[in-house]
C-alpha atoms as a PDB file:
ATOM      1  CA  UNK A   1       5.136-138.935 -46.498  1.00  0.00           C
ATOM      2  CA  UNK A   2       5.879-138.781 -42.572  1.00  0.00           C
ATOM      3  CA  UNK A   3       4.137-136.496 -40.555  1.00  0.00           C
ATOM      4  CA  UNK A   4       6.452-134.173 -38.958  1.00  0.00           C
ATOM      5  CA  UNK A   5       7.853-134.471 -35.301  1.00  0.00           C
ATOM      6  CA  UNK A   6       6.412-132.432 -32.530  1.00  0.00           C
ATOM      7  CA  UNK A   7       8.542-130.171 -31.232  1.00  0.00           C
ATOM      8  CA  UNK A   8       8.266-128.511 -27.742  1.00  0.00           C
ATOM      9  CA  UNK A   9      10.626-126.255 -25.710  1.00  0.00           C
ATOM     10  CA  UNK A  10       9.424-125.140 -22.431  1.00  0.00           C
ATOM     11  CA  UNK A  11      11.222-123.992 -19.106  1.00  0.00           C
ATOM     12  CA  UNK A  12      10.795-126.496 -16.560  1.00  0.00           C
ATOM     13  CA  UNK A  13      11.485-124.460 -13.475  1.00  0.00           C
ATOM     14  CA  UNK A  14      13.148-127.871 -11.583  1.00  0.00           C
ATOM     15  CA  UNK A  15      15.951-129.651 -12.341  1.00  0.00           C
ATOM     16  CA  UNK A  16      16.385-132.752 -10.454  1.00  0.00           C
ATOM     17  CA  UNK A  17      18.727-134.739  -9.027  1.00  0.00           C
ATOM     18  CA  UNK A  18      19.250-137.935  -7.132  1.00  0.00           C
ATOM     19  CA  UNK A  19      17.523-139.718  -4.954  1.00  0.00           C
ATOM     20  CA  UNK A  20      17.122-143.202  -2.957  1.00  0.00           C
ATOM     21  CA  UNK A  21      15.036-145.586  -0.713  1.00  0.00           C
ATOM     22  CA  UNK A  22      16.542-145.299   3.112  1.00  0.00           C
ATOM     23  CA  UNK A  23      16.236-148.621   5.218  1.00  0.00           C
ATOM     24  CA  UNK A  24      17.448-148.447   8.318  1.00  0.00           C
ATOM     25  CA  UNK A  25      19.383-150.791  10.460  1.00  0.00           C
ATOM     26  CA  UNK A  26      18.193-149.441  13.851  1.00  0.00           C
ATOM     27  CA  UNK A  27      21.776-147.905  14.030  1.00  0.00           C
ATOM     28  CA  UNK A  28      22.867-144.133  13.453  1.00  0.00           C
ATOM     29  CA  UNK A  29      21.395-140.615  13.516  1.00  0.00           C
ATOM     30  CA  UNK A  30      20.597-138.605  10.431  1.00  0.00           C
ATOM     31  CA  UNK A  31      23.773-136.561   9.850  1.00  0.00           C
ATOM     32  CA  UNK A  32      23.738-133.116  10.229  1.00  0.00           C
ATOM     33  CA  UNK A  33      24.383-130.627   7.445  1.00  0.00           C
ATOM     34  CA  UNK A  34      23.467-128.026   5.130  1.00  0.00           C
ATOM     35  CA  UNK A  35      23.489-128.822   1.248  1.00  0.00           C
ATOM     36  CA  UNK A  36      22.398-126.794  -1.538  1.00  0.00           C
ATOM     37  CA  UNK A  37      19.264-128.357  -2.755  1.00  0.00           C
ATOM     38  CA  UNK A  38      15.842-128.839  -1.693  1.00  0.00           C
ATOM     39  CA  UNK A  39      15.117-132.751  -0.280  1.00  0.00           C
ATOM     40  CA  UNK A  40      11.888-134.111  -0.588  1.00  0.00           C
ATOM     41  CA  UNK A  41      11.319-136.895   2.113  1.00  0.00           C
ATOM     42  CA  UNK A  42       8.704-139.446   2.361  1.00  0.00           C
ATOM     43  CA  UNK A  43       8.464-141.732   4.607  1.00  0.00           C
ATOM     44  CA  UNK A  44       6.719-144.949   4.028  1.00  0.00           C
ATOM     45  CA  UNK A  45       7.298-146.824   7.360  1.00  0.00           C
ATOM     46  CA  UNK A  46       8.333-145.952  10.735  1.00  0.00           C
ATOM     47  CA  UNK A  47       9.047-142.101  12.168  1.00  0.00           C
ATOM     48  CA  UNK A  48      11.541-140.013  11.135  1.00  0.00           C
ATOM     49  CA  UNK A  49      12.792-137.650  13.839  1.00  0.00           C
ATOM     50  CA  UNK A  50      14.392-134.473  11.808  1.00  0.00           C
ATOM     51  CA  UNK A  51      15.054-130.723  12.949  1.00  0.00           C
ATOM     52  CA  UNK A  52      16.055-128.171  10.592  1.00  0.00           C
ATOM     53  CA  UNK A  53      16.412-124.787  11.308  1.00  0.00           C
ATOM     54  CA  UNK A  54      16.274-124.859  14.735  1.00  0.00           C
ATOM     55  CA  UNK A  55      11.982-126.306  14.229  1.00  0.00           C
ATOM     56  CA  UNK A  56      11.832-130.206  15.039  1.00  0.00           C
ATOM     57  CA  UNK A  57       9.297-132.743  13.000  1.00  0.00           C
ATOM     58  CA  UNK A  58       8.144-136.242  13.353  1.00  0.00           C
ATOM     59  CA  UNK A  59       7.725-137.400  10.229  1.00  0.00           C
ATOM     60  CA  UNK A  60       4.984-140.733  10.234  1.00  0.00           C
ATOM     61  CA  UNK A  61       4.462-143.196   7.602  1.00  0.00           C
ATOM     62  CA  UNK A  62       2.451-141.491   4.782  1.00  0.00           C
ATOM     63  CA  UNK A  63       3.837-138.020   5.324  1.00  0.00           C
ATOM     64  CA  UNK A  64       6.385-136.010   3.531  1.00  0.00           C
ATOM     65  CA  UNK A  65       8.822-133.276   4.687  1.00  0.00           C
ATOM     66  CA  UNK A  66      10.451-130.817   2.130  1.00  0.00           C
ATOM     67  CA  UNK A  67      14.139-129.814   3.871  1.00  0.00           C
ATOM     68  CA  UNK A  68      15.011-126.319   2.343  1.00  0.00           C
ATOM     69  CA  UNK A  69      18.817-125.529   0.841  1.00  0.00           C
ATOM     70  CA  UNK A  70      21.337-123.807   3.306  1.00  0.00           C
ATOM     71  CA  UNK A  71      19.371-124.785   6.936  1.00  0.00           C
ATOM     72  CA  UNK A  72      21.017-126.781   8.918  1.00  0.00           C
ATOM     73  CA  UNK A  73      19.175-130.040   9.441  1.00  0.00           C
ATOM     74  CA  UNK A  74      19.639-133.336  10.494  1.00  0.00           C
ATOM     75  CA  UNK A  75      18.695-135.799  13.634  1.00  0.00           C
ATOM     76  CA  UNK A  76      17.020-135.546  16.434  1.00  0.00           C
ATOM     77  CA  UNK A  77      17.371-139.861  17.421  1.00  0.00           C
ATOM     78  CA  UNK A  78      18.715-142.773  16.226  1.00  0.00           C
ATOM     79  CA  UNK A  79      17.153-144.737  13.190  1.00  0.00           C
ATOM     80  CA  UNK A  80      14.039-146.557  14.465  1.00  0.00           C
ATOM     81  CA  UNK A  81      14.597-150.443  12.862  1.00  0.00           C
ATOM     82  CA  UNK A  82      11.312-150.490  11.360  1.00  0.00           C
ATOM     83  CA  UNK A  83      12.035-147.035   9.187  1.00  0.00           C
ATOM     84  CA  UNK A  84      12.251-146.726   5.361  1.00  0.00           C
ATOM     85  CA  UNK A  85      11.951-143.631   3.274  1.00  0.00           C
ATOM     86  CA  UNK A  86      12.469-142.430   0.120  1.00  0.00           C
ATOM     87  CA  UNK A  87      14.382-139.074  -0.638  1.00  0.00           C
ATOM     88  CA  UNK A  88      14.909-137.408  -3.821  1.00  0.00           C
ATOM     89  CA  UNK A  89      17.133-133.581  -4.355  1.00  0.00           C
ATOM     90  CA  UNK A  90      16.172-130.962  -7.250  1.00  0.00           C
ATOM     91  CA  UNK A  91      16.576-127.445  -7.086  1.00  0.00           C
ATOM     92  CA  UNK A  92      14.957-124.312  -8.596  1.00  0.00           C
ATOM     93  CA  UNK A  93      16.663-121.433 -10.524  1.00  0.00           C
ATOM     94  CA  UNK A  94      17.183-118.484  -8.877  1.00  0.00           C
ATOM     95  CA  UNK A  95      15.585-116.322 -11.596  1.00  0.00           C
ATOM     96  CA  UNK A  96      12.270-117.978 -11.558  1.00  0.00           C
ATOM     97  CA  UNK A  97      10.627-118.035 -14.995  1.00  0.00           C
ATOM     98  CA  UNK A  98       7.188-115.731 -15.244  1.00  0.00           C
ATOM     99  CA  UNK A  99       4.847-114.885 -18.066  1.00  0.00           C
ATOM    100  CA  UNK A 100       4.206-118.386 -19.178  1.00  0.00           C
ATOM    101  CA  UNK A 101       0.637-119.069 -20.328  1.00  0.00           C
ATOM    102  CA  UNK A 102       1.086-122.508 -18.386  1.00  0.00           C
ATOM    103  CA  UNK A 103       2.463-120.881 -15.803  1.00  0.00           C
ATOM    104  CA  UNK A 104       1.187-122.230 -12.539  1.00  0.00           C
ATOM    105  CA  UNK A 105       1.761-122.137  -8.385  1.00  0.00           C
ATOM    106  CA  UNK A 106       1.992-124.237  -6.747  1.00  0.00           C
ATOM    107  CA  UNK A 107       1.908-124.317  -2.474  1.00  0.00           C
ATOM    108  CA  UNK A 108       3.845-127.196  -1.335  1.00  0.00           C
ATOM    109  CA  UNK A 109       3.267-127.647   2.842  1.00  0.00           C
ATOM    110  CA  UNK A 110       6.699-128.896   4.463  1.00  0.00           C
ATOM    111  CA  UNK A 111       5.258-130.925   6.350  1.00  0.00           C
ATOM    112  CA  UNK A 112       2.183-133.080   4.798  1.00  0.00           C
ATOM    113  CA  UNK A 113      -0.178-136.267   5.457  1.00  0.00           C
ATOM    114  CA  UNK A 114      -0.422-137.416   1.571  1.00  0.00           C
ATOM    115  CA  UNK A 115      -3.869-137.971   0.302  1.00  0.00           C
ATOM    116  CA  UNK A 116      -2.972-140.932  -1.771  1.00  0.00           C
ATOM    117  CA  UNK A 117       0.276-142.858  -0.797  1.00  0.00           C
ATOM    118  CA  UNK A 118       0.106-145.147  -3.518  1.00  0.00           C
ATOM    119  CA  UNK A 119       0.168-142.575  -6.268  1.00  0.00           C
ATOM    120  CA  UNK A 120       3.484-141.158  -4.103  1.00  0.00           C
ATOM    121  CA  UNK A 121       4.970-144.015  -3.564  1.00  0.00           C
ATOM    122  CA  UNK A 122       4.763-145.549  -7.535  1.00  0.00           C
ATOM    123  CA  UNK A 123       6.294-142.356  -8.707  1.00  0.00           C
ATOM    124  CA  UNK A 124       9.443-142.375  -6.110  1.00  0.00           C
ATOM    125  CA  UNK A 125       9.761-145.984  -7.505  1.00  0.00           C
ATOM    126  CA  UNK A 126       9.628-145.415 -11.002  1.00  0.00           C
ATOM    127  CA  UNK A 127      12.015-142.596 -10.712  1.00  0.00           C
ATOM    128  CA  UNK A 128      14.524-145.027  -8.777  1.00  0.00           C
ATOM    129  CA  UNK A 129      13.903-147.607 -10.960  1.00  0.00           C
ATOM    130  CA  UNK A 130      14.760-145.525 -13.981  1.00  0.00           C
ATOM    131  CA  UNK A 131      18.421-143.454 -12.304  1.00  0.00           C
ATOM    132  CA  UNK A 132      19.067-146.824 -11.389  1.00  0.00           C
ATOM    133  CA  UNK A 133      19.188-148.105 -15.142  1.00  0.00           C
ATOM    134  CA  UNK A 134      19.652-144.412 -17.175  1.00  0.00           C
ATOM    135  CA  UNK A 135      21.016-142.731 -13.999  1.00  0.00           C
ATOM    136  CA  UNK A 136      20.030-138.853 -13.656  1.00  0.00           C
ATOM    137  CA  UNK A 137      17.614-137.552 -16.893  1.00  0.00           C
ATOM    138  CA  UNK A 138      17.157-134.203 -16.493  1.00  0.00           C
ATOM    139  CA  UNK A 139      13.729-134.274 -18.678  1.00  0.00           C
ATOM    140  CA  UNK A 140      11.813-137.066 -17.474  1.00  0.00           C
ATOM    141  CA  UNK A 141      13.127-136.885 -13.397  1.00  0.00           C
ATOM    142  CA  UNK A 142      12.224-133.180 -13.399  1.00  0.00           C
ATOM    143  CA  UNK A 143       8.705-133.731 -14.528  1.00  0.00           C
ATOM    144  CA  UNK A 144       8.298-136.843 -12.104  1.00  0.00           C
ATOM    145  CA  UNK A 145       9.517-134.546  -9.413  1.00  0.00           C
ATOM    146  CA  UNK A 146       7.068-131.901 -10.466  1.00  0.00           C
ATOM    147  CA  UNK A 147       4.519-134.227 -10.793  1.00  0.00           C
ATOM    148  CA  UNK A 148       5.005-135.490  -6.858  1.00  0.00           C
ATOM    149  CA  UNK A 149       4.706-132.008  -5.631  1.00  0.00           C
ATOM    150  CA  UNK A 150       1.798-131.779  -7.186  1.00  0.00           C
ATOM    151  CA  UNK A 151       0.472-134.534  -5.464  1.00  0.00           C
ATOM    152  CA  UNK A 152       1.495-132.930  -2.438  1.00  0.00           C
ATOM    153  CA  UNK A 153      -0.512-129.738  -3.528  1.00  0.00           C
ATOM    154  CA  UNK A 154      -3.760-131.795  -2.745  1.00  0.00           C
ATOM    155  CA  UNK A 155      -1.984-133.392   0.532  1.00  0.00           C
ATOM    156  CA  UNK A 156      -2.812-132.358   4.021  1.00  0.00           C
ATOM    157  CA  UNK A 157      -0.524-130.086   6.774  1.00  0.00           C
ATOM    158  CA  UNK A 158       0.169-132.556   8.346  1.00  0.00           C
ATOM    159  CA  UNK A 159      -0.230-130.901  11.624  1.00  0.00           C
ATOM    160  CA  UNK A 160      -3.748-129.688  11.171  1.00  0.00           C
ATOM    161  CA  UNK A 161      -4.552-133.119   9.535  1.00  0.00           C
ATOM    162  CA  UNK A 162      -6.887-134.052  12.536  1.00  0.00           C
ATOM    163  CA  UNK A 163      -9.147-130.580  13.362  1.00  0.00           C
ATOM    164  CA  UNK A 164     -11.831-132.113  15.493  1.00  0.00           C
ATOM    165  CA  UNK A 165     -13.172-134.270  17.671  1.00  0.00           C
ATOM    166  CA  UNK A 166     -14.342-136.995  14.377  1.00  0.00           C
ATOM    167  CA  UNK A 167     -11.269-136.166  12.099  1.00  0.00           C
ATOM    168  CA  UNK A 168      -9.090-136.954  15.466  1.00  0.00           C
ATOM    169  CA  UNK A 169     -10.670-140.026  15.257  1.00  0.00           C
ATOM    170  CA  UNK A 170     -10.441-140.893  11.987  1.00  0.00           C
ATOM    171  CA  UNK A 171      -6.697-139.870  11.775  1.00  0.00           C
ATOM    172  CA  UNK A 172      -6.130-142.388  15.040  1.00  0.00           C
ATOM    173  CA  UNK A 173      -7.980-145.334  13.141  1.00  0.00           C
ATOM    174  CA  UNK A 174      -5.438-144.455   9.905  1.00  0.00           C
ATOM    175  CA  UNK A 175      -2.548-144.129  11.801  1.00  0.00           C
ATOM    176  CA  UNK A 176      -3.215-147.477  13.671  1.00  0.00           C
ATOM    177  CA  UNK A 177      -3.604-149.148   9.999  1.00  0.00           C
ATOM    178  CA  UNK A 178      -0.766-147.640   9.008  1.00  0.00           C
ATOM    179  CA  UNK A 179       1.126-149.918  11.700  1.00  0.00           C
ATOM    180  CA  UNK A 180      -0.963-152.518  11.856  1.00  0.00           C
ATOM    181  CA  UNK A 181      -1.815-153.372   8.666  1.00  0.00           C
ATOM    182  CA  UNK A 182       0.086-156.762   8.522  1.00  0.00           C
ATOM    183  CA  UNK A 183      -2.025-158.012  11.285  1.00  0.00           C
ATOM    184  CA  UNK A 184      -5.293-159.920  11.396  1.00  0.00           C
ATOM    185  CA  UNK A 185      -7.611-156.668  11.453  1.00  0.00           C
ATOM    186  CA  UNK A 186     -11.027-155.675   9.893  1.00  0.00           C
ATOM    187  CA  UNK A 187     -13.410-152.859  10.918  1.00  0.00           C
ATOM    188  CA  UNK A 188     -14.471-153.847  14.132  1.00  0.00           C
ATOM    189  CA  UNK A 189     -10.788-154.627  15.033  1.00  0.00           C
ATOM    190  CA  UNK A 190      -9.856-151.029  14.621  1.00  0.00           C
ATOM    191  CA  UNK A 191     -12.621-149.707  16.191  1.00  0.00           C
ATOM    192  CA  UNK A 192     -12.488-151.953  19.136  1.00  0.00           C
ATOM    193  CA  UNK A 193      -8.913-150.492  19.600  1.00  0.00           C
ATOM    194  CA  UNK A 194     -10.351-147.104  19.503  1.00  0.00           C
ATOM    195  CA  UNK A 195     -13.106-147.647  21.952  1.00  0.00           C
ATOM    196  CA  UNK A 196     -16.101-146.388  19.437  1.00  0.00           C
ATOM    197  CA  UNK A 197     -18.571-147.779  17.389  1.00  0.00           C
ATOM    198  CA  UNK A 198     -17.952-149.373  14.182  1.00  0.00           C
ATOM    199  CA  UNK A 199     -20.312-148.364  11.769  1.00  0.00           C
ATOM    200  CA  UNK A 200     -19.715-144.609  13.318  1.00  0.00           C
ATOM    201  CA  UNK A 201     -15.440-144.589  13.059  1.00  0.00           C
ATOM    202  CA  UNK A 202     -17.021-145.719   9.304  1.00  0.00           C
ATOM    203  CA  UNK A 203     -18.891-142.708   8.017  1.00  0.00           C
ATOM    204  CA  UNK A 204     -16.399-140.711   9.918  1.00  0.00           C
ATOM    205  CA  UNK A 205     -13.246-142.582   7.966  1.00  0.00           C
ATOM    206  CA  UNK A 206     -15.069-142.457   4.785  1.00  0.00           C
ATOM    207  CA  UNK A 207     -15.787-138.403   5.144  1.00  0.00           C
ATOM    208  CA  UNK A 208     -12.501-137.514   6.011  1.00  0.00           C
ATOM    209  CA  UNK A 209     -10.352-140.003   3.864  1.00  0.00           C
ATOM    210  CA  UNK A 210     -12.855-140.585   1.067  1.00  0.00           C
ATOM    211  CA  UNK A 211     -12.624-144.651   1.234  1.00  0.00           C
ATOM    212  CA  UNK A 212     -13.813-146.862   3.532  1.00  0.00           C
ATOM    213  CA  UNK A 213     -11.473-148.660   6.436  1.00  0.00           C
ATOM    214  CA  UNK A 214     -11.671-152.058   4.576  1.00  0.00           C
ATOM    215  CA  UNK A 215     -10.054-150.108   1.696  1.00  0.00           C
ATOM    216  CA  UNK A 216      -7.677-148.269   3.619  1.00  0.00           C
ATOM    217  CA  UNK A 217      -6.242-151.534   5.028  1.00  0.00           C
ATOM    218  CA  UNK A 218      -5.803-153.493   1.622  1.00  0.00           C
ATOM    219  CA  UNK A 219      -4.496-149.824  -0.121  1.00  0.00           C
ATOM    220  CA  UNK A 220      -1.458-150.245   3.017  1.00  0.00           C
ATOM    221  CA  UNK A 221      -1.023-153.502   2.200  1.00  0.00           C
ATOM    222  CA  UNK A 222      -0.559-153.623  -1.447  1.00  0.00           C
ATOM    223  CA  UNK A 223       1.891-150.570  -0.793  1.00  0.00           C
ATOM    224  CA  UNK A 224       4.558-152.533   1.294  1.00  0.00           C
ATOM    225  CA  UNK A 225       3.808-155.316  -0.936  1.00  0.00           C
ATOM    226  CA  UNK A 226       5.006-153.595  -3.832  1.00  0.00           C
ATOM    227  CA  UNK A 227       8.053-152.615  -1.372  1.00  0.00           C
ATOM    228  CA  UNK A 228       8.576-156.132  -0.442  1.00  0.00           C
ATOM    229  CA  UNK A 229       8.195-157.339  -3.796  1.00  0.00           C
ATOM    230  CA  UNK A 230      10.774-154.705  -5.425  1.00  0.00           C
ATOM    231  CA  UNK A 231      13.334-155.680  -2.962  1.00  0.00           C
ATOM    232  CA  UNK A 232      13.384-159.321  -3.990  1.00  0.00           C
ATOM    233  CA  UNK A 233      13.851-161.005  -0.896  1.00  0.00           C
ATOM    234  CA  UNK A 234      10.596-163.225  -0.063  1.00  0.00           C
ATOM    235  CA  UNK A 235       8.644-165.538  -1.994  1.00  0.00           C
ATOM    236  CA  UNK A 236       5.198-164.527  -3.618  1.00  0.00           C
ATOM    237  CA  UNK A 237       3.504-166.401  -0.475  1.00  0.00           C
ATOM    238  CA  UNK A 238       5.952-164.698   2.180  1.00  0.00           C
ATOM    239  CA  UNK A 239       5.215-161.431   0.880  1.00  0.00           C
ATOM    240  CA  UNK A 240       1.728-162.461   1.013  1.00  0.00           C
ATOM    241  CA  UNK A 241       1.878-163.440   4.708  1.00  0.00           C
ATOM    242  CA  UNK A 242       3.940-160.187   5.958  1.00  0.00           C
ATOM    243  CA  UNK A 243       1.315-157.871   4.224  1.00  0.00           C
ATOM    244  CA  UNK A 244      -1.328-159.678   6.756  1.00  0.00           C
ATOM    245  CA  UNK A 245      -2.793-162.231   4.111  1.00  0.00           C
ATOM    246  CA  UNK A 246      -3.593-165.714   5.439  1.00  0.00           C
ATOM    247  CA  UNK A 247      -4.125-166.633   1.479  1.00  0.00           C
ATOM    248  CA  UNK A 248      -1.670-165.914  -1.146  1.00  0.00           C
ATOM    249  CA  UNK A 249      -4.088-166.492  -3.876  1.00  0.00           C
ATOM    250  CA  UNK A 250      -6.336-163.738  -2.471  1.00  0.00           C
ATOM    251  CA  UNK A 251      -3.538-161.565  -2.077  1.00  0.00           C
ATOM    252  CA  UNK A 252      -2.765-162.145  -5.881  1.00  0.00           C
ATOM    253  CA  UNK A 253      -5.896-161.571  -7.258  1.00  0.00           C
ATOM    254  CA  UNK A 254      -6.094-158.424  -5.067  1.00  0.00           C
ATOM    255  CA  UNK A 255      -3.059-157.200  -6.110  1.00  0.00           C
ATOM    256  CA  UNK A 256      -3.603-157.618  -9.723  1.00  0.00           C
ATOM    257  CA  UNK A 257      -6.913-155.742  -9.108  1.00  0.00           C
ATOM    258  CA  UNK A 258      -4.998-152.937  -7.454  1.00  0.00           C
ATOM    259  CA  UNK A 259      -1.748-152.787  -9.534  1.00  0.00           C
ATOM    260  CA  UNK A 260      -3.170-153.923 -12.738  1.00  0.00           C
ATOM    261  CA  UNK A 261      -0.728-157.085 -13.353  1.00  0.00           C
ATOM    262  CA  UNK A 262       0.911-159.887 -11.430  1.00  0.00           C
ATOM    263  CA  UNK A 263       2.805-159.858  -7.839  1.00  0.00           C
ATOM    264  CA  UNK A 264       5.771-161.361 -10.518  1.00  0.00           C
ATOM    265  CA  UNK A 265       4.847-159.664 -13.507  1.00  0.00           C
ATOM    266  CA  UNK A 266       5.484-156.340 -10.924  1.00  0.00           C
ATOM    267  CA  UNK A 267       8.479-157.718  -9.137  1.00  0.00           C
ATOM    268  CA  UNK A 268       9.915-158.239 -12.699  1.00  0.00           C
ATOM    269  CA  UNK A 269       9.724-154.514 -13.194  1.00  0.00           C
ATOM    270  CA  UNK A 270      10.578-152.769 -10.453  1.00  0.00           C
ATOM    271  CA  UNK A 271      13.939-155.325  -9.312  1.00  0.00           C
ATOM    272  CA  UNK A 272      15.954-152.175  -9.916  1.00  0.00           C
ATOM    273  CA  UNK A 273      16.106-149.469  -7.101  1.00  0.00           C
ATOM    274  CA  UNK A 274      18.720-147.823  -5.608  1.00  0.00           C
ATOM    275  CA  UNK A 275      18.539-148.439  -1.938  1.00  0.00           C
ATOM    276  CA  UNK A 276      21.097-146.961   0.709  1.00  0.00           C
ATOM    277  CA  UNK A 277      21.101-147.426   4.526  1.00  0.00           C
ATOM    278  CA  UNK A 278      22.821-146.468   7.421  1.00  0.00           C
END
């Protein structure tokens, strides 16, 4: 005898749409407009240059902006070449369920400095990966969408990231990694940029970001290496070389450390994305 299926019927509160990985050309603005669903935006390199509502935002690499439904947004310059980010729509009911034992609030910022890109970015990619092949699942997309704005929950404003003289410096030293990661740079590098002492922009780092620089620098690499690799375009060693690797067996065994398989074994699973550009 079979034991019997589990059963479960709950309101979801979200039902999601589509959604996409922007790279840019350097050409075009951001078209403005006013749609009827909320737009989560993250942007994983370059700045995005959006006003909505008559309030403008910069949106970095490694922050998110959530675009409301009917305010006018769009623009505010053309597509930097260097810019990529992913966007997914959803919307909410307009009778918003209550009572629910499971019931729970969340506070989403609009504009936010995530705490851990790579747990942002592997979600955006496995629900790409998954439209691309099933196209739009109500279930599954909804609770991946719920589950990133959860992770934005724990994220920073992004405007109030850097409160103080040491965060300041600590968000300078992860913004410079953040566009310099493909370079040659350790510690000392970044600190020598920043005109401070090493083992000081260290502890100050490590309170604020809760890993050290060192990390910080591989976790930005082995994000636009899973990028790079996902796209399909550059050989296990190229990848390895644009992610600022000098050895491509380092940067494998890293990777698999980080990722928990293969550069190919992940390449082979995540060939599929939908990917749109201006």
């Amino acid at each position: 005898m079979t034991d019997p299926a589990l059963h479960l019927a709950f309101p979801l509160g979200l039902e999601a749409s589509n959604g996409g990985l922007f790279v840019s050309r350097g050409v075009g603005v951001h078209p403005s407009r006013t749609i009827q669903s909320y737009e989560l935006i993250y942007v994983r390199q370059g700045c995005l240059s959006l006003h909505e509502g008559g309030q403008l935002f910069e949106v970095n690499a490694g922050e998110t902006l959530l675009l409301w439904p009917g305010r006018l947004h769009g623009g505010t310059s053309p597509f930097a070449p260097d810019l990529r980010f992913y966007w997914v729509h959803f919307t909410l009911p307009d009778a918003p369920h209550s009572g629910s034992a499971l019931e729970v609030l969340l506070e989403i910022p609009q504009h936010a400095r995530v705490e851990r890109p790579d747990h942002l970015s592997g979600m955006f990619q496995r629900l790409l990966n998954d439209q691309q092949i099933y196209g739009v699942q109500p279930l599954p997309d909804s609770l991946t969408i719920l589950l990133m704005l959860w992770e934005l929950k724990r994220s920073r404003v992004a405007a109030t990231a850097a409160d103080g003289a040491p965060q300041q410096l600590a968000a300078s030293a992860d913004q410079w990694i953040r566009t310099h990661f493909h370079e040659a740079i350790n510690a000392s590098a970044i600190a020598a940029h920043l005109d401070c002492n090493a083992d000081y922009l260290g502890r100050v780092y490590r309170a604020t970001y809760g890993r050290t620089l060192t990390d910080a620098v591989h976790e930005q690499r082995m994000l636009h290496a899973a990028i790079l690799l996902a796209e399909d375009r550059l050989t296990i060693a190229q990848v390895a070389y644009a992610c600022g690797f000098e050895e491509s067996g380092y940067f494998r065994r890293l990777f698999k450390r980080s990722r928990g398989m293969t550069p190919n074994a992940f390449r082979r699973l995540h060939v599929r994305v939908h990917v749109n550009t201006a």
